[in-house]
Protein backbone atom coordinates (compact mmCIF):
# COMPACT_ATOMS: atom_id res chain seq x y z
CA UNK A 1 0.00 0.00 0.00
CA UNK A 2 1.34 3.10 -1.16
CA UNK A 3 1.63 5.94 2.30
CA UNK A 4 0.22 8.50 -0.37
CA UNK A 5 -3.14 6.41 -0.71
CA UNK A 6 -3.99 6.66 3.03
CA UNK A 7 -6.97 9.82 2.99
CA UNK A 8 -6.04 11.80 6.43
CA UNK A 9 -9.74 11.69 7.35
CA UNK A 10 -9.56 7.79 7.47
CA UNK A 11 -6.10 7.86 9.39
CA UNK A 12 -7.95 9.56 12.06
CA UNK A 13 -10.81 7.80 12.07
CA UNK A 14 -8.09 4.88 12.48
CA UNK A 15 -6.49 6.64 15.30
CA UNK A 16 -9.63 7.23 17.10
CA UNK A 17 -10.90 3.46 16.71
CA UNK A 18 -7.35 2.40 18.13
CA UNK A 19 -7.96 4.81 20.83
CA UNK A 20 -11.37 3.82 21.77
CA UNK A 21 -10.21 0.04 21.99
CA UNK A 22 -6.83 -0.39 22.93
CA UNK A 23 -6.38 2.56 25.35
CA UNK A 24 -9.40 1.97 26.93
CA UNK A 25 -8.34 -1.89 27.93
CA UNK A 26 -4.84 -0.48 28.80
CA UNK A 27 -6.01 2.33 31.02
CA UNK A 28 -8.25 0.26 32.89
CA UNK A 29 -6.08 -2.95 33.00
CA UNK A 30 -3.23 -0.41 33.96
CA UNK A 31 -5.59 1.23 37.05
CA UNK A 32 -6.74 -1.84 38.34
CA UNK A 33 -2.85 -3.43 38.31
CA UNK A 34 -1.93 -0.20 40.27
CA UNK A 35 -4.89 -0.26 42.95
CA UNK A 36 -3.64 -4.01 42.94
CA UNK A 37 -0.05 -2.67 43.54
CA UNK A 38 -0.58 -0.17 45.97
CA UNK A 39 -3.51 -0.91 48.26
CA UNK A 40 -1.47 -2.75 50.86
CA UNK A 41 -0.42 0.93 51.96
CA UNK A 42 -4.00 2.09 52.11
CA UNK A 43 -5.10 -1.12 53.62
CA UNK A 44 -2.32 -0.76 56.38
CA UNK A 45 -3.95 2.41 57.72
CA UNK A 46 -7.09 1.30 57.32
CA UNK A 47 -6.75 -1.87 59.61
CA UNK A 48 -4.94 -4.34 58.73
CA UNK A 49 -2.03 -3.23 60.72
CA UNK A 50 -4.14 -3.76 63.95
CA UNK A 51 -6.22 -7.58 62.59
CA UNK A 52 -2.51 -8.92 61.47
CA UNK A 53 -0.62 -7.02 64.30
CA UNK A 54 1.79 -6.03 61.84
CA UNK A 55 4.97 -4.37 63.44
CA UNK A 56 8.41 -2.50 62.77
CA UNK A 57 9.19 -2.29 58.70
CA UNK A 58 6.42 -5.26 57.73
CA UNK A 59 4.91 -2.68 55.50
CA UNK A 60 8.64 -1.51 53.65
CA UNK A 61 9.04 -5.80 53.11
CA UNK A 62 5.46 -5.99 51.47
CA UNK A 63 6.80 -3.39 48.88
CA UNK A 64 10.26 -4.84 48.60
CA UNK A 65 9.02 -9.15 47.89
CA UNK A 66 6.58 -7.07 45.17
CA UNK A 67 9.38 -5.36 43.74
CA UNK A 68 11.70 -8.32 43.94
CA UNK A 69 8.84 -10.51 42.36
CA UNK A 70 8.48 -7.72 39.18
CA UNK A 71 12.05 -7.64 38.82
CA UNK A 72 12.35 -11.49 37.90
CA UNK A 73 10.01 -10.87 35.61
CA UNK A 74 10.48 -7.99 33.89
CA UNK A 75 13.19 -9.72 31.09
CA UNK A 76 11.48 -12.70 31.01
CA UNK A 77 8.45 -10.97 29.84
CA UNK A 78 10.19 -8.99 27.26
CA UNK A 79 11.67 -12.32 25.19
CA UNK A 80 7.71 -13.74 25.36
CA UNK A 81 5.94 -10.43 24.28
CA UNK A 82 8.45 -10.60 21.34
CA UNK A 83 8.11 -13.35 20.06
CA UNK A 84 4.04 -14.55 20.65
CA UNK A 85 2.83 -11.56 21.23
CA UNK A 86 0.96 -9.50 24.17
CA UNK A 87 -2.67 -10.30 23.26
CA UNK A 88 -2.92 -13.76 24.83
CA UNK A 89 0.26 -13.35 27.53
CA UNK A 90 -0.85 -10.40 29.25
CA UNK A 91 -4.24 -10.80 30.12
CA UNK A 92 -3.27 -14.61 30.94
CA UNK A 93 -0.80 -12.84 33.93
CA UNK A 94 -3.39 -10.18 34.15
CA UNK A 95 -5.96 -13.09 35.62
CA UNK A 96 -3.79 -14.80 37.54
CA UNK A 97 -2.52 -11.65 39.48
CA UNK A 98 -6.24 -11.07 39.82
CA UNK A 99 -6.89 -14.54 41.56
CA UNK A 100 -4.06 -13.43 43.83
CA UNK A 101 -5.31 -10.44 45.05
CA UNK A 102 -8.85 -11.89 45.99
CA UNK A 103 -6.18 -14.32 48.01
CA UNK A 104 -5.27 -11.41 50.32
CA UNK A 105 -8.62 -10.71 51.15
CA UNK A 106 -8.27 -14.07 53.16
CA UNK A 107 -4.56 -13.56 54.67
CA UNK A 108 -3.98 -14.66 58.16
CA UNK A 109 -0.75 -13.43 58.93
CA UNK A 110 1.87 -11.74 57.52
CA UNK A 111 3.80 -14.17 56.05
CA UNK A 112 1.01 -15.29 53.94
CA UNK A 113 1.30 -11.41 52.58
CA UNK A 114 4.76 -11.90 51.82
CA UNK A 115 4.16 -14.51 49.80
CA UNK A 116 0.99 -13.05 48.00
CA UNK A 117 2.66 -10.01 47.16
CA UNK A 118 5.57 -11.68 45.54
CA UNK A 119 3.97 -13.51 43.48
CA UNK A 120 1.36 -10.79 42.45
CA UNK A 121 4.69 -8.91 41.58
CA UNK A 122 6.15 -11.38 39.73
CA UNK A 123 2.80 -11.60 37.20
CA UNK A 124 2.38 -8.00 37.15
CA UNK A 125 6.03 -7.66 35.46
CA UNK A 126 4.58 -8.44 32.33
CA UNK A 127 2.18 -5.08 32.29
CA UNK A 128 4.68 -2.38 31.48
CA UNK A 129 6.93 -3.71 28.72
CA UNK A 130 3.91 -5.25 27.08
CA UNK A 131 1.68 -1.92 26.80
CA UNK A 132 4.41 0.46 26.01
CA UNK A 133 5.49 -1.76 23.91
CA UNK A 134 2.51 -1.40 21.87
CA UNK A 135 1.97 1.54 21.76
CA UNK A 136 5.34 2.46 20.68
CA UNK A 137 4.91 0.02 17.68
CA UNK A 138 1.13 1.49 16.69
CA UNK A 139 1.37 5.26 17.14
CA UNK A 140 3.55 7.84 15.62
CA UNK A 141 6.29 10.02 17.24
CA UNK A 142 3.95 12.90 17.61
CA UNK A 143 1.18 10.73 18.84
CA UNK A 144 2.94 8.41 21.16
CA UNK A 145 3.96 11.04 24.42
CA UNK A 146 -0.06 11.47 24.76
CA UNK A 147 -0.93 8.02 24.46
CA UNK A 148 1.79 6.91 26.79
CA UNK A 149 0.91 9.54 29.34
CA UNK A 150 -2.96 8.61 29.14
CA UNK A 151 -2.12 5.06 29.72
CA UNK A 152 0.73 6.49 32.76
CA UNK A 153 -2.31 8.08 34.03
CA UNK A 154 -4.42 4.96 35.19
CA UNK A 155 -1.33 5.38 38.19
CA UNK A 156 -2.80 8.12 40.14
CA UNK A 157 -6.14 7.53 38.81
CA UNK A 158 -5.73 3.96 40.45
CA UNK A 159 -4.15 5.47 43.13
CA UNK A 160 -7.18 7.88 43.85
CA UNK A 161 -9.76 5.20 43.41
CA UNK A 162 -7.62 3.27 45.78
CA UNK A 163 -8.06 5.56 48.52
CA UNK A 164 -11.42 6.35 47.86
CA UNK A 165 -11.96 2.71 48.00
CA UNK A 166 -10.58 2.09 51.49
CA UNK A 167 -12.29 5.30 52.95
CA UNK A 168 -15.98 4.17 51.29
CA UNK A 169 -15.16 -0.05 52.69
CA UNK A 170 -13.93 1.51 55.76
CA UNK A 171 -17.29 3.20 55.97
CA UNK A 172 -19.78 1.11 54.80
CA UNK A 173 -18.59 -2.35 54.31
CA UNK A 174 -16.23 -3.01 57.24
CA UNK A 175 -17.31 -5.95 59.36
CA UNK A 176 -20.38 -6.66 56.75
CA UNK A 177 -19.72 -10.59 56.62
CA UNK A 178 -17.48 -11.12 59.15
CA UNK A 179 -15.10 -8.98 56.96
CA UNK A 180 -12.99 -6.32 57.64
CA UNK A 181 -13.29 -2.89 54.76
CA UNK A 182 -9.43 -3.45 53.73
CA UNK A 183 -10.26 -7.13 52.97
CA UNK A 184 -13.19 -6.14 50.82
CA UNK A 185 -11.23 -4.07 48.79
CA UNK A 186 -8.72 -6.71 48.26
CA UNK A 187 -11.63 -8.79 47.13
CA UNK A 188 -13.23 -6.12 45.14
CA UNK A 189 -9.89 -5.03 43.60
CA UNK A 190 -9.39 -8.56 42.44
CA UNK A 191 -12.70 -9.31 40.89
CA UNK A 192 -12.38 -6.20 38.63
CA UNK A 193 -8.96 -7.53 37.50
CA UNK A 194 -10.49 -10.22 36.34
CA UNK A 195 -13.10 -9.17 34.45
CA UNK A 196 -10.65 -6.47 32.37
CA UNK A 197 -8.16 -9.22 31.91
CA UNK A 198 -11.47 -11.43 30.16
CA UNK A 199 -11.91 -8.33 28.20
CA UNK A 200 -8.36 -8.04 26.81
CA UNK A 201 -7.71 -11.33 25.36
CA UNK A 202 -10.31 -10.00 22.76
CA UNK A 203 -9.64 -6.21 22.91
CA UNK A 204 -5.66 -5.90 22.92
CA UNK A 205 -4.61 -5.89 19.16
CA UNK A 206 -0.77 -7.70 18.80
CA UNK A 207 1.56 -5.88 16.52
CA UNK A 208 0.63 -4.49 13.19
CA UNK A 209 2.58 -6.91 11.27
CA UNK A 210 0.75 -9.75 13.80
CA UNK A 211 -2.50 -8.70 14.79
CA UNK A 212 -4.42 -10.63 17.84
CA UNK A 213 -7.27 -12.40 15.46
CA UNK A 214 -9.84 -12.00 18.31
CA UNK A 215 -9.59 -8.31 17.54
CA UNK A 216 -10.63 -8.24 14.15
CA UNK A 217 -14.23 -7.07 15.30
CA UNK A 218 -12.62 -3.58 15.35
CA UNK A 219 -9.75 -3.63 13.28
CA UNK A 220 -10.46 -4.61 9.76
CA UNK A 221 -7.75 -5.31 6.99
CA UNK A 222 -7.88 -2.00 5.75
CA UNK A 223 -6.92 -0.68 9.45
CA UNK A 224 -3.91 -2.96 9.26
CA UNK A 225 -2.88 -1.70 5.93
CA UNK A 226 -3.31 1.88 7.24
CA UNK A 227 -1.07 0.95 10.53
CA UNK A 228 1.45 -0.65 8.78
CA UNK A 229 1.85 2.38 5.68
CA UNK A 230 1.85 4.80 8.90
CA UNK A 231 5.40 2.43 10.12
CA UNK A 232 6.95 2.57 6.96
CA UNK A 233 6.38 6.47 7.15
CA UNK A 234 8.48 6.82 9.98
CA UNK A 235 11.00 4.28 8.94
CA UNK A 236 9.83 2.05 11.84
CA UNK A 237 10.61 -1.85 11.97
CA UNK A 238 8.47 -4.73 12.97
CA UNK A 239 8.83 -6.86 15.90
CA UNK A 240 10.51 -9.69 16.12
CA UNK A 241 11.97 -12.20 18.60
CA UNK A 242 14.48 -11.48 20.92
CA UNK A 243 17.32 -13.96 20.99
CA UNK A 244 20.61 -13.57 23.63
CA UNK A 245 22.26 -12.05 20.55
CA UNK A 246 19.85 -9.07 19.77
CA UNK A 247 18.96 -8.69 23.63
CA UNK A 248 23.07 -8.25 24.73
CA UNK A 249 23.38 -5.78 21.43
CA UNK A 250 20.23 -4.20 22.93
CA UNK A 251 22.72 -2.41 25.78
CA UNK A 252 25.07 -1.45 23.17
CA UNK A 253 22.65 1.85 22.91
CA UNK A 254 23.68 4.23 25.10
CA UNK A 255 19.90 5.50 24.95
CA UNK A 256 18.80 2.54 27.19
CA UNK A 257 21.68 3.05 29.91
CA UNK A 258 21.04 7.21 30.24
CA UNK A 259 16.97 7.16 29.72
CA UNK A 260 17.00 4.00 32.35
CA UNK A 261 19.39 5.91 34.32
CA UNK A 262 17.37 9.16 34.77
CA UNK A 263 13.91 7.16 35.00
CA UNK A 264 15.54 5.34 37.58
CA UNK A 265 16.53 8.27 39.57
CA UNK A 266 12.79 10.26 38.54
CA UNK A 267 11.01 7.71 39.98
CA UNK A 268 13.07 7.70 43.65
CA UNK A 269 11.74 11.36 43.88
CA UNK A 270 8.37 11.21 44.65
CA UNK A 271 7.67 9.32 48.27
CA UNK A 272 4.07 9.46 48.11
CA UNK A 273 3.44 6.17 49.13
CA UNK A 274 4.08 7.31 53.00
CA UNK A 275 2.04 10.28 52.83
CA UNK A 276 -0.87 8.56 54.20
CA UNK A 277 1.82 7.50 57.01
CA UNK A 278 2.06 11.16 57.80
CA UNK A 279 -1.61 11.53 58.36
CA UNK A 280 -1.85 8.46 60.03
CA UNK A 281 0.58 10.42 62.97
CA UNK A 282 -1.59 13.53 62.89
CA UNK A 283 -3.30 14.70 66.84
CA UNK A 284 -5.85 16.78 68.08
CA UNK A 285 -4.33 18.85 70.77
CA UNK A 286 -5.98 16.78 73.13
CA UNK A 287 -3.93 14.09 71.65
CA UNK A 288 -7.37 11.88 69.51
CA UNK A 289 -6.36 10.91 66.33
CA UNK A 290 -7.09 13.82 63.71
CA UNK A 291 -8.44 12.00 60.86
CA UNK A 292 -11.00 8.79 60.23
CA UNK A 293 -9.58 5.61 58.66
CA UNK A 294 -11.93 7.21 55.81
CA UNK A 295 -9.99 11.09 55.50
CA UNK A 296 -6.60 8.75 55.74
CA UNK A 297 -7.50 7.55 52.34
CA UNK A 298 -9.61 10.60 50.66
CA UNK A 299 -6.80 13.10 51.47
CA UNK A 300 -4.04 11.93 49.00
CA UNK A 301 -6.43 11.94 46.23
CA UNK A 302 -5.77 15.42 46.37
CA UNK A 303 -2.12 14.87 45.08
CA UNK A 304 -3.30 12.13 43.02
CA UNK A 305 -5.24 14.67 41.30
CA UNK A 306 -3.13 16.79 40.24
CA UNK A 307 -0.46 14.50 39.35
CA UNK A 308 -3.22 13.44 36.87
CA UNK A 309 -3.61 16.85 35.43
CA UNK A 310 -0.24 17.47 35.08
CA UNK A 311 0.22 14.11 33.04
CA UNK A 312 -2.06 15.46 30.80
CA UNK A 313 -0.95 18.78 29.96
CA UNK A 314 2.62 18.26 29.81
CA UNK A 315 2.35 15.26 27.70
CA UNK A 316 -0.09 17.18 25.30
CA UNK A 317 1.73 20.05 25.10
CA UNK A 318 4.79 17.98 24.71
CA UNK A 319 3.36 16.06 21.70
CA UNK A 320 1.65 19.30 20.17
CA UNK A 321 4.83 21.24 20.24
CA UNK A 322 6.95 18.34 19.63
CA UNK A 323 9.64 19.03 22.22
CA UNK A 324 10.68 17.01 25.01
CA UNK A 325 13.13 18.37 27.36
CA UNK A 326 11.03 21.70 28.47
CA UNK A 327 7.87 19.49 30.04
CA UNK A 328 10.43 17.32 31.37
CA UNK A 329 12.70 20.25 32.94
CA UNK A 330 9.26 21.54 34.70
CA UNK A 331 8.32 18.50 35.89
CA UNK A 332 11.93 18.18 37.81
CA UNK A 333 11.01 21.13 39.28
CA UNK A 334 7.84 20.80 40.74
CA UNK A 335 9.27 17.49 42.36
CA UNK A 336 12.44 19.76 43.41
CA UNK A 337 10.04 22.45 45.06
CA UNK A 338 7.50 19.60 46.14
CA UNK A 339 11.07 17.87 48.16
CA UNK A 340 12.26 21.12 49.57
CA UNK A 341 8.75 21.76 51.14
CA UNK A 342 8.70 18.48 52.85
CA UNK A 343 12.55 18.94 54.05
CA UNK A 344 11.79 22.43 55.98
CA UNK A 345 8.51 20.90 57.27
CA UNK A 346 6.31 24.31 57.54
CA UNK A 347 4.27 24.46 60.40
CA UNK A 348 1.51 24.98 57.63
CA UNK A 349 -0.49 21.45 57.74
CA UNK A 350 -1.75 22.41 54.14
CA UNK A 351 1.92 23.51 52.70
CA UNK A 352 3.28 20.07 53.71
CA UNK A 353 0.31 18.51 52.01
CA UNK A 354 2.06 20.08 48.62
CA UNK A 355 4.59 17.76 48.42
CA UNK A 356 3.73 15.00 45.53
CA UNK A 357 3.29 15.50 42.29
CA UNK A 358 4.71 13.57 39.67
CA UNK A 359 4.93 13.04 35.42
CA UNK A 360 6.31 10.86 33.00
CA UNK A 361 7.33 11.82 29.25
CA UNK A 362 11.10 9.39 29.32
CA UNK A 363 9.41 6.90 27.46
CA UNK A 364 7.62 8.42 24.58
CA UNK A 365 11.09 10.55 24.46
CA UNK A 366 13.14 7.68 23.63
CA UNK A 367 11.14 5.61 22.14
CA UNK A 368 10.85 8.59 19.04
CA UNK A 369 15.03 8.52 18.85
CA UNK A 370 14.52 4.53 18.83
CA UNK A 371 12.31 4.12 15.59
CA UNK A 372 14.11 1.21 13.82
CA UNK A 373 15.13 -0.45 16.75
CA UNK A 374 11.51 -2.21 17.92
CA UNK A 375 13.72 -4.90 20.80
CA UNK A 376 15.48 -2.08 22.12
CA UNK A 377 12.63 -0.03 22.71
CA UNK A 378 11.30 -2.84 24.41
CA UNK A 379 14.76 -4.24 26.27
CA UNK A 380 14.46 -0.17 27.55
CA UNK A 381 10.76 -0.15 28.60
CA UNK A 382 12.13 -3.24 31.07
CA UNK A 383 15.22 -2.18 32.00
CA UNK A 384 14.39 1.42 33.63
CA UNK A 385 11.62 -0.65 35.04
CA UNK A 386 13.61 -3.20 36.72
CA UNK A 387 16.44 -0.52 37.50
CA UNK A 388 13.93 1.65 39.20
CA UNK A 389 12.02 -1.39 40.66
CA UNK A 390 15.45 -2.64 42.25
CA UNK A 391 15.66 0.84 44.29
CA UNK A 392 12.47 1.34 45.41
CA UNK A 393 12.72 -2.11 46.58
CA UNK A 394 15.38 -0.78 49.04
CA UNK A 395 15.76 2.77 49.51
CA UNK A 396 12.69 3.31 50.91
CA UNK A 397 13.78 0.89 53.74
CA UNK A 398 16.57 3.27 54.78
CA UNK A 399 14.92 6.47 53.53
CA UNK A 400 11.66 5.87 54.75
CA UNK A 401 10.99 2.96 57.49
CA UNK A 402 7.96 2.89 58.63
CA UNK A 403 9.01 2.81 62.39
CA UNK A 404 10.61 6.82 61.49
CA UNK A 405 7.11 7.97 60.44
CA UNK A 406 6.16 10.70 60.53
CA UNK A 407 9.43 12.91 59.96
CA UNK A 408 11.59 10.61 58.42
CA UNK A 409 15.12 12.06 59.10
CA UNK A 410 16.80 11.30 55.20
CA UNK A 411 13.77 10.20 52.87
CA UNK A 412 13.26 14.10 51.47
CA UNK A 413 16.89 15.22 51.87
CA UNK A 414 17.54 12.14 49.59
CA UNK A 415 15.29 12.26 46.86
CA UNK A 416 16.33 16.18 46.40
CA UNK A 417 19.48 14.86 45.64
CA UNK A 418 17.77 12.85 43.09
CA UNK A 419 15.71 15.27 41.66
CA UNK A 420 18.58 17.67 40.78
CA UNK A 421 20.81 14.94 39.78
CA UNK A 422 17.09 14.05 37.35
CA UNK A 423 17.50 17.60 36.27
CA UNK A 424 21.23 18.08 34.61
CA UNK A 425 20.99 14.14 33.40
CA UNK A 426 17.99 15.14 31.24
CA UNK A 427 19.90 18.06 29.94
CA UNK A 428 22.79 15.93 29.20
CA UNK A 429 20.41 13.35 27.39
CA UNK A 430 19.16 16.22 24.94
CA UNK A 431 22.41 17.55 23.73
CA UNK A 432 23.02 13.63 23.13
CA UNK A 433 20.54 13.28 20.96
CA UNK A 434 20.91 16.16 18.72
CA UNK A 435 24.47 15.09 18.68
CA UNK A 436 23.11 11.33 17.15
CA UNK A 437 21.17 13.55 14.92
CA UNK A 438 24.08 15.12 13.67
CA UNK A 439 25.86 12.20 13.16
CA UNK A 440 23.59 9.99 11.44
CA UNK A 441 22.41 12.44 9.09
């Protein structure tokens, strides 16, 4: 098929049918993996800390056996995806991590968490690689920082829905059955994991070049021919399997060591995760607690909010402009600003509050200097996942233990030192690629 033949009116109308489908199942796959992923800290304030008489860093260890468990399979993952595609292997770990988190709804003890969440970490590995992945082989450079960023999204938005969860169970549901509100949304959490991972092994299209034939109820041949013309356009190359030969040339790039490097780094900046901590430690002056197990879980959504926002507009801007490095610069420095607030502590309750907000436009910036390099892309998405995965599975043990809260005495002071480092590296990474520019032109 000839690029020229492909009306612009019927490329959109592509665009938006690809939309529609595919971003739709990865946003809400993507939300429920990361109220999956992160209600053990919402669940911990909201009583499970008392019914498992959890002590010391329990909560830190939870995070670190899911990180360890995603880390194993991050790599793994990658070779699979490449070679059979995402369609039927991610939804297949998308229900079984499902099953596993209606498990915790059951736990006795905290060893029986420890195990759960490993495992539920190993499975959700797969999620990641897989939909960026995707994405970076369907859209085009000035298409993909939006997409990315909507699908980034589902994180707070999971996050919110997360604590709004907790705070309605906590509320309504808890000790309806016998069952506490943090084990109903376990159970709840689960059961909609499920029923999005059914919905993917027909909705999630493949590659291009190998489309998932369950989802040829909304992508025709023609839509093929129209995303595979819109590849060549960009000189982009299908996928194909990774062997040990094209994985090891993968880290030959020295966009995959810097991009990993400063993703790495961006995501030790933002120590949201304990905010709820924070509150938790909050008194009256008569010494009550200040907020309900319900406000301990509606207050971050706050944050979570505007994180959300910001996602949007920087990534939109980003892809409408088609520059990188600005959205990225002001994103270090609302987490530089955000850091320094929670470092001088202002007696302001409301100031403190300000500290987390976060954004994401790495990706999509690589994966545009990456066109005709589809494994790398991939061997990337994984790596600054596992990189970042392997420090958050133990910084936040000495940065942030749980026995410190609330005014942990190097978590901010640290991940300032990030941030800025975040800042120059991303400079560095821009001249770098206008110098490969340069040189391969």
């Amino acid at each position: 098929m000839n690029i020229s033949q492909i009306d612009p009116r019927e490329e959109r109308a592509f665009v938006w049918r690809l939309d529609l489908f595919f971003l739709t199942i990865g946003f809400l796959g993507y939300m429920f993996k990361y109220i999956d992923q992160t209600n053990i800290n919402n669940a911990y304030v909201s009583g499970m800390q008392e019914d498992l008489s959890l002590f010391g860093n329990q909560l830190n260890y939870f995070t670190t056996l899911f990180s360890a468990g995603y880390i194993i399979m991050l790599y793994p993952s990658c070779v699979i995806i490449s070679h059979f595609g995402p369609s039927k292997w991610l939804p297949t770990c998308e229900l079984i991590w499902g099953i596993l988190t209606c498990c915790l709804s059951v736990a006795k003890n905290y060893q029986q968490v420890y195990g759960l969440r490993f495992i539920i970490g190993f499975f959700e590995g797969t999620a990641w690689p897989a939909y960026f992945t995707m994405i970076s082989q369907w859209y085009l450079p000035h298409e993909i920082g939006l997409r990315m960023s909507i699908y980034n999204i589902a994180q707070p938005t999971g996050a919110m829905l997360s604590g709004a969860m907790q705070g309605a169970l906590a509320t309504n549901l808890n000790g309806v059955l016998g069952r506490s509100g943090w084990r109903w949304a376990f159970l709840i959490n689960g059961v909609c994991t499920i029923a999005v991972a059914l919905a993917a092994f027909f909705i999630l299209p493949g590659y291009p070049e190998r489309q998932n034939p369950l989802s040829k109820f909304y992508l025709k041949p023609r839509h093929i021919e129209i995303a595979l013309a819109r590849g060549r356009r960009v000189g982009r190359k299908p996928q194909t399997g990774i062997t040990i030969k094209s994985f090891l040339r993968c880290f030959t790039f020295w966009q995959v060591w810097a991009i990993s490097i400063a993703w790495t780094f961006g995501a030790n900046t933002i120590p949201s995760n304990y905010y709820n901590l924070w509150l938790k430690s909050l008194k009256n002056p008569d010494g009550t607690v200040k907020y309900s197990v319900g406000m301990l879980n509606y207050l971050p959504i706050i944050g979570q909010a505007i994180q959300l926002v910001c996602e949007i507009l920087f990534s939109g801007f980003s892809d409408f402009f088609g520059k990188h490095l600005p959205f990225l610069l002001l994103h270090s420095v609302i987490n530089i600003t955000s850091l320094a607030i929670l470092i001088v502590r202002p007696a302001n309750e409301h100031a403190y509050m300000a500290g987390c907000v976060s954004t994401m436009l790495l990706c999509a910036w690589a994966s545009i200097h990456l066109q005709d390099e589809p494994e790398a892309r991939t061997v990337l998405f994984a790596t600054g996942t596992v990189m970042s995965y392997i420090c958050n599975a133990f910084i936040p043990i000495a940065a942030y233990p749980a026995v410190e809260a609330p005014h942990w005495r190097i978590g901010a002071k640290l991940y300032l030192g990030f941030a800025v480092m975040v800042f120059f590296l991303m400079i560095g990474i821009h001249f770098a690629f206008r110098w490969q520019k340069k040189r391969n032109t």
